[in-house]
N, C-alpha and C. Protein backbone atom coordinates (compact mmCIF):
# COMPACT_ATOMS: atom_id res chain seq x y z
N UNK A 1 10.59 -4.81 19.06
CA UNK A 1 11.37 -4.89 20.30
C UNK A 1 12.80 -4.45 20.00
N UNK A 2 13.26 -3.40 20.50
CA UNK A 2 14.48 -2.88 20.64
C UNK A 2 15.83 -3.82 20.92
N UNK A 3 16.71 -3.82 20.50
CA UNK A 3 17.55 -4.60 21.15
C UNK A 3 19.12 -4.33 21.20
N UNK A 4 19.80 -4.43 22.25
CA UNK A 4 21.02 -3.67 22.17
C UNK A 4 22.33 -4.99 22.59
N UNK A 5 22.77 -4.27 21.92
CA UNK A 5 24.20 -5.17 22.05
C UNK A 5 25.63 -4.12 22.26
N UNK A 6 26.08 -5.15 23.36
CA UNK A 6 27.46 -4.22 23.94
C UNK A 6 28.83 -4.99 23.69
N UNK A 7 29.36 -4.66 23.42
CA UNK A 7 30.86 -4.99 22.93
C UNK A 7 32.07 -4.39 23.67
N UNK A 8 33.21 -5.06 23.35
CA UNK A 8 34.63 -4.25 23.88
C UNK A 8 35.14 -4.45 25.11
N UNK A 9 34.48 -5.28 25.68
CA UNK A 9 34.77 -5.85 27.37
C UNK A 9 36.63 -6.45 27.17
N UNK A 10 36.80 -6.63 28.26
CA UNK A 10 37.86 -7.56 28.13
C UNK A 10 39.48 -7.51 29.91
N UNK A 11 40.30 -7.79 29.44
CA UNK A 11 41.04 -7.31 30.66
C UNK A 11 42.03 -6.49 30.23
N UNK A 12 42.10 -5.26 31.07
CA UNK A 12 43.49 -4.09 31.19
C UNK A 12 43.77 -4.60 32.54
N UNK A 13 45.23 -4.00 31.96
CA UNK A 13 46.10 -3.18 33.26
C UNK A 13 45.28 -1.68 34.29
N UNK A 14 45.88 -1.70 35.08
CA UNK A 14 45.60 -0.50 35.65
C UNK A 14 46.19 1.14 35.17
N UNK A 15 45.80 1.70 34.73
CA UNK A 15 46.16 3.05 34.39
C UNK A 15 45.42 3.09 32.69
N UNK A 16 45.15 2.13 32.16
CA UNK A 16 44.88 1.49 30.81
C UNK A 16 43.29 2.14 30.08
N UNK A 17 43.03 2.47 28.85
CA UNK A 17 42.11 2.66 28.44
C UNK A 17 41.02 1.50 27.74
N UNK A 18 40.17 1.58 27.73
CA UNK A 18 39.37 0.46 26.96
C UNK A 18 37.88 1.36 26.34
N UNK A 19 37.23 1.23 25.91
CA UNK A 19 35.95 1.72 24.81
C UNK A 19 35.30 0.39 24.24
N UNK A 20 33.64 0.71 25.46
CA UNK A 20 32.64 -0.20 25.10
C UNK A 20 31.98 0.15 24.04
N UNK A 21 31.19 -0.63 23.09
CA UNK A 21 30.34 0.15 22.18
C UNK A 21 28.76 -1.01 22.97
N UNK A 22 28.20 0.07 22.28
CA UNK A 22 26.20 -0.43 22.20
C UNK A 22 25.74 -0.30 20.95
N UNK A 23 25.63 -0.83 19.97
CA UNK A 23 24.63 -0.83 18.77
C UNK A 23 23.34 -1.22 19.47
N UNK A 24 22.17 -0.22 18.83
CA UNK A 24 21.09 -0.59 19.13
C UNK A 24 20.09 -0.92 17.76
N UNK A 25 19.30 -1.73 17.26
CA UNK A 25 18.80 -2.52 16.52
C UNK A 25 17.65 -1.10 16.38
N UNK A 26 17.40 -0.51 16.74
CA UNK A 26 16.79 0.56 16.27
C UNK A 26 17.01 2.13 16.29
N UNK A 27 16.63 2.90 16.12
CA UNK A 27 17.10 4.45 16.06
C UNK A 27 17.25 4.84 17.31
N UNK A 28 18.87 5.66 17.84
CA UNK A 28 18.84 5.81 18.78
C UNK A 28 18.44 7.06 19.13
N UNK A 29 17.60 8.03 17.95
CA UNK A 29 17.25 9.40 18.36
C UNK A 29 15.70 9.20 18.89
N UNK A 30 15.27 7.83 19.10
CA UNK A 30 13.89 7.28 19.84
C UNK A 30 14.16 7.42 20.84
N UNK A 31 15.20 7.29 21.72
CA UNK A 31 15.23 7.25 23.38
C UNK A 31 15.73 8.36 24.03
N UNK A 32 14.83 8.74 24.84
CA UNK A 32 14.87 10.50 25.70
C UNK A 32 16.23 10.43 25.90
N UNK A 33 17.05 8.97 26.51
CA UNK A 33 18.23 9.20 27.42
C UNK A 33 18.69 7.55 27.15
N UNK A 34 20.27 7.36 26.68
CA UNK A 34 21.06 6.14 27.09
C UNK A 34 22.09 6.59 28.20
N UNK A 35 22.40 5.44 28.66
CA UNK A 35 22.97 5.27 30.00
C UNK A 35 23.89 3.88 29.49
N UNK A 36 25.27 3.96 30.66
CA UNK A 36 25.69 2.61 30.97
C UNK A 36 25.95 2.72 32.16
N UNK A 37 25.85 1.11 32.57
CA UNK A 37 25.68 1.06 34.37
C UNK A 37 26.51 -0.35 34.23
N UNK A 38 27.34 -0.30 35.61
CA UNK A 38 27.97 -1.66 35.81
C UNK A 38 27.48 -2.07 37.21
N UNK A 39 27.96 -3.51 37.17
CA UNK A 39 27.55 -4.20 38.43
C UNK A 39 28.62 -5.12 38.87
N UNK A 40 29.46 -4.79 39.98
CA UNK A 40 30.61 -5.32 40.62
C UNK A 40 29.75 -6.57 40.88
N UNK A 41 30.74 -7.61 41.81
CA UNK A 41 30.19 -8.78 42.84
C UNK A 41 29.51 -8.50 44.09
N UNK A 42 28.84 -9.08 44.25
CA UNK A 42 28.18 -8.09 45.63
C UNK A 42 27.55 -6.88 46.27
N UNK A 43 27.84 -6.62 44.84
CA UNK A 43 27.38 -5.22 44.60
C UNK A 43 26.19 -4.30 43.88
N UNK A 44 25.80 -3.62 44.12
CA UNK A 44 24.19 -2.76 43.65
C UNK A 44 24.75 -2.19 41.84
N UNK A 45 23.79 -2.80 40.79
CA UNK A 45 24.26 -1.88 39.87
C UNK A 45 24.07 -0.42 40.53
N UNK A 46 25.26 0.47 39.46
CA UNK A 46 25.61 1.34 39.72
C UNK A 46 25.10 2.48 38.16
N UNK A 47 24.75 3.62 37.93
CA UNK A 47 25.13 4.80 37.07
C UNK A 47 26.65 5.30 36.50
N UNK A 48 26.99 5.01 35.63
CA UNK A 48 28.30 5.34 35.40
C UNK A 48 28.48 6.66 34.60
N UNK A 49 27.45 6.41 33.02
CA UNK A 49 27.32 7.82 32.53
C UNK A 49 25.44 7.73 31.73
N UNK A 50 25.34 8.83 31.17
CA UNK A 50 24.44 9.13 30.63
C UNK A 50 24.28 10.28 30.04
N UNK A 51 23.58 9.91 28.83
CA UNK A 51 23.44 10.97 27.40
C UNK A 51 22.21 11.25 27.24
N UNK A 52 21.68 12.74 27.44
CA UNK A 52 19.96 12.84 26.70
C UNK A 52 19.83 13.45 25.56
N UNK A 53 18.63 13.52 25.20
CA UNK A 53 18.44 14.05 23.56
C UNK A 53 18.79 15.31 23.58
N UNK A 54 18.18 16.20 24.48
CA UNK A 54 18.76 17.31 24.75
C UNK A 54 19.36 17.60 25.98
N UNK A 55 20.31 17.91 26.06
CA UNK A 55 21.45 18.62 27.42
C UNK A 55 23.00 18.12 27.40
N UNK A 56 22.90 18.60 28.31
CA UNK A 56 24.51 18.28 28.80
C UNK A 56 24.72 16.41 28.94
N UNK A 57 25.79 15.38 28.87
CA UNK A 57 25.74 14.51 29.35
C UNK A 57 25.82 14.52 31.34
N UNK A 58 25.62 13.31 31.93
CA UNK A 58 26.01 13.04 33.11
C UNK A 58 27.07 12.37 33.70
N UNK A 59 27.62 12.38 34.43
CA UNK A 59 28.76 11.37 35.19
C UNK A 59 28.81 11.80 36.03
N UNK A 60 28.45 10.71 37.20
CA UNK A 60 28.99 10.33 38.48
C UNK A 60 29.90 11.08 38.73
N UNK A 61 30.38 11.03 40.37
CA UNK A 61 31.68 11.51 40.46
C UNK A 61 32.87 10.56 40.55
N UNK A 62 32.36 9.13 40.91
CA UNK A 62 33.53 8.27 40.90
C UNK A 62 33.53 8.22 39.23
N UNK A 63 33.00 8.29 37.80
CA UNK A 63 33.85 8.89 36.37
C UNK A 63 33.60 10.24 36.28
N UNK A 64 33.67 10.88 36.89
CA UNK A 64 33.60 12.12 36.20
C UNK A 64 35.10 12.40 35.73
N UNK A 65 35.31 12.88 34.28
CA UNK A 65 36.94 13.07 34.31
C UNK A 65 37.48 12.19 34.26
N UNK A 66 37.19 10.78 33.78
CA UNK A 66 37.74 9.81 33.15
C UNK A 66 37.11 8.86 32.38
N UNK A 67 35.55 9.04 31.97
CA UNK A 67 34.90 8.61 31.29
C UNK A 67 34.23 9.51 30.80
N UNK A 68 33.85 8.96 29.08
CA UNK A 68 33.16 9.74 28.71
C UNK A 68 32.25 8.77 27.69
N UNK A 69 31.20 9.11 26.91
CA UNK A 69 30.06 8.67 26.22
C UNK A 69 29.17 9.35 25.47
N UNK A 70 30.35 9.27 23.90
CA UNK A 70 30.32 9.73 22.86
C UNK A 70 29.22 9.32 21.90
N UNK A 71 29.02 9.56 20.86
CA UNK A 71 27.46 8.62 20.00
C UNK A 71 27.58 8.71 18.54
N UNK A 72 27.56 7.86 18.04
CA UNK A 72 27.81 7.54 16.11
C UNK A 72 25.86 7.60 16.05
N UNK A 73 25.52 8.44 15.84
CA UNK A 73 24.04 8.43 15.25
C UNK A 73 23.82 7.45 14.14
N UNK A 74 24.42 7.97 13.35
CA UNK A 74 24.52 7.20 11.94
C UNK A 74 24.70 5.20 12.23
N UNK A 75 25.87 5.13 13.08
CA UNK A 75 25.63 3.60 13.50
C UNK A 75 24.64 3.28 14.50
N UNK A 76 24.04 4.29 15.35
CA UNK A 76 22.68 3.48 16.41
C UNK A 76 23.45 2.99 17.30
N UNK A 77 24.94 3.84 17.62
CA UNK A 77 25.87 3.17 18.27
C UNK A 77 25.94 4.04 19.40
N UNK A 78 26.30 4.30 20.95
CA UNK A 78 26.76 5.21 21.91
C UNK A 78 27.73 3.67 22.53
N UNK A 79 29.19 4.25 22.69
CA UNK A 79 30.11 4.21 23.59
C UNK A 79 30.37 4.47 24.92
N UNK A 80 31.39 3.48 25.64
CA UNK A 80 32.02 4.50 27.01
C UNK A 80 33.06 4.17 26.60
N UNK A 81 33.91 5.36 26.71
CA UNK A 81 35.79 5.99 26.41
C UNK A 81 35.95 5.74 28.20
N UNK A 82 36.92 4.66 28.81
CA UNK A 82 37.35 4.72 29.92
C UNK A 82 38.68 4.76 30.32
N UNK A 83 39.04 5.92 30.45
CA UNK A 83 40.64 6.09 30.69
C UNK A 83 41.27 6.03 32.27
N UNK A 84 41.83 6.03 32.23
CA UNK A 84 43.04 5.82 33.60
C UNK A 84 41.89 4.77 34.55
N UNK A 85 41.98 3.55 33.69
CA UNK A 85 41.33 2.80 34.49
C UNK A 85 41.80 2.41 35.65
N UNK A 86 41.35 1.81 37.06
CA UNK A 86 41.45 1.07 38.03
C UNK A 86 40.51 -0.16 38.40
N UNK A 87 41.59 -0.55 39.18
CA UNK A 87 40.83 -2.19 39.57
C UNK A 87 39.62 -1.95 40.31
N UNK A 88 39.07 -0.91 40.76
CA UNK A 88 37.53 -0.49 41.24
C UNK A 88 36.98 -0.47 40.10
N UNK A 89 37.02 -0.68 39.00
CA UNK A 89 36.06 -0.50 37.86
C UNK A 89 35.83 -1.69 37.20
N UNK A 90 36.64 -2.72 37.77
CA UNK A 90 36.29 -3.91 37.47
C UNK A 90 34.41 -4.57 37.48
N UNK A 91 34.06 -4.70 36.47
CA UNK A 91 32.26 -5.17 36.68
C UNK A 91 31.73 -5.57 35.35
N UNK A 92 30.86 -5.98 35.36
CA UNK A 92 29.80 -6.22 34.22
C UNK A 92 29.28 -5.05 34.19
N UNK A 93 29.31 -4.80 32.19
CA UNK A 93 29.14 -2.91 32.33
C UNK A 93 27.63 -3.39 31.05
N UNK A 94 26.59 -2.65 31.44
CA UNK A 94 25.16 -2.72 30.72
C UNK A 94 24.99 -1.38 30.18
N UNK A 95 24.21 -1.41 29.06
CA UNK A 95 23.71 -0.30 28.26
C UNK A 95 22.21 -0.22 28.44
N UNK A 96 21.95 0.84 28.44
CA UNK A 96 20.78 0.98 28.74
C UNK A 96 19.85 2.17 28.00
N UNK A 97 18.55 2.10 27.25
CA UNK A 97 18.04 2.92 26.66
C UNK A 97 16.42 3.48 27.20
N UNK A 98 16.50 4.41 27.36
CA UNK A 98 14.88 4.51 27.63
C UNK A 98 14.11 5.59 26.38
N UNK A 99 13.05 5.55 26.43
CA UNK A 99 12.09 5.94 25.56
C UNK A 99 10.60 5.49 25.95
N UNK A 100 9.72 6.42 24.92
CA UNK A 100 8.44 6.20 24.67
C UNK A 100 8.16 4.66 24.48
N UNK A 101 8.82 4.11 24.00
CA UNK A 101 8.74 2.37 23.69
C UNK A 101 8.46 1.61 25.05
N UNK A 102 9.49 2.14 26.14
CA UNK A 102 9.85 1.56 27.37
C UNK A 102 10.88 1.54 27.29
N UNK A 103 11.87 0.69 28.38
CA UNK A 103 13.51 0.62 28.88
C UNK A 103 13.89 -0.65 28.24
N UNK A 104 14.81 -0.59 27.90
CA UNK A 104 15.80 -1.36 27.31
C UNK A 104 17.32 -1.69 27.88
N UNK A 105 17.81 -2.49 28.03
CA UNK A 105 18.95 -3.40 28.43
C UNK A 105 19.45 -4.50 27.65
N UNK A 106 20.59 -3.81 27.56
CA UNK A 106 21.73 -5.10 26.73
C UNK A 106 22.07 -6.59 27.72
N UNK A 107 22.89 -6.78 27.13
CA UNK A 107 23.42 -8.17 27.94
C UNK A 107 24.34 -8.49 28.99
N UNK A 108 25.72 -7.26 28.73
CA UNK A 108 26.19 -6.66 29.49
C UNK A 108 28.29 -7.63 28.95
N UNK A 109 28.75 -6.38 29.27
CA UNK A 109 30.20 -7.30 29.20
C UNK A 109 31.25 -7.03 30.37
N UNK A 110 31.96 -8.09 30.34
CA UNK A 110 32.79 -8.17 31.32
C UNK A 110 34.30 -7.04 31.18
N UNK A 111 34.49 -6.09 32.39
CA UNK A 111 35.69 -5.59 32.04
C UNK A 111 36.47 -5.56 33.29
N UNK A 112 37.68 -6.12 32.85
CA UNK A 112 38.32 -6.57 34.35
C UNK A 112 39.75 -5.80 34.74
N UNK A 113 40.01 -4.70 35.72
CA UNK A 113 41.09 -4.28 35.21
C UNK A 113 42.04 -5.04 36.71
N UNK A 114 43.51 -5.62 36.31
CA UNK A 114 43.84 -6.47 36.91
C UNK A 114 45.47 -5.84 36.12
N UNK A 115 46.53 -6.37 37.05
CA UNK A 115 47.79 -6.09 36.88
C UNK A 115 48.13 -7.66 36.70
């Protein structure tokens, strides 16, 4: 059983950068595609970015151009780099892996951006 863990949550300012990480407990060149997705209050998780084995990455248009989701192979690690944050991005942010195994989900961390 796969298992992922997300890190780096915490509170910024507005305009402020922060970088989640995901270690995943097994090889991350097993999963077709990782993803991170957040989930405001009240709100529908959302797609934020996504990486496949082969292609281009994805982003939304609310990150496109201010997030990005880089990958340490070697650590089993993929990141989100979130710059010129705003208080709309405030949420519980999840990692997410899919593969031949099945889907996978972290635990998720809190990132709050607040003045």
């Amino acid at each position: 059983q796969v298992q992922l863990v997300e890190s780096g949550g915490g509170l910024v300012q507005p305009g402020e950068s922060l970088r989640l990480s995901c270690t995943s407990s097994g090889s991350i060149f097993s999963f077709t595609n990782m993803a991170w997705y957040r989930q405001a209050p009240g709100k529908q998780r959302e797609l934020v970015a996504r990486i496949f084995k082969i292609g281009s990455p994805y982003y939304p248009d609310s990150t496109k151009g201010r997030f990005t989701m880089p990958r340490d192979n070697a650590k089993n690690t993929v990141y989100l780099q979130m710059n010129s944050l705003k208080p709309e991005d405030t949420a519980v942010y999840y990692c997410n892996a899919f593969g031949a195994s099945g889907e996978y989900w972290g635990q998720g961390t809190q990132v709050t951006v607040s003045s």
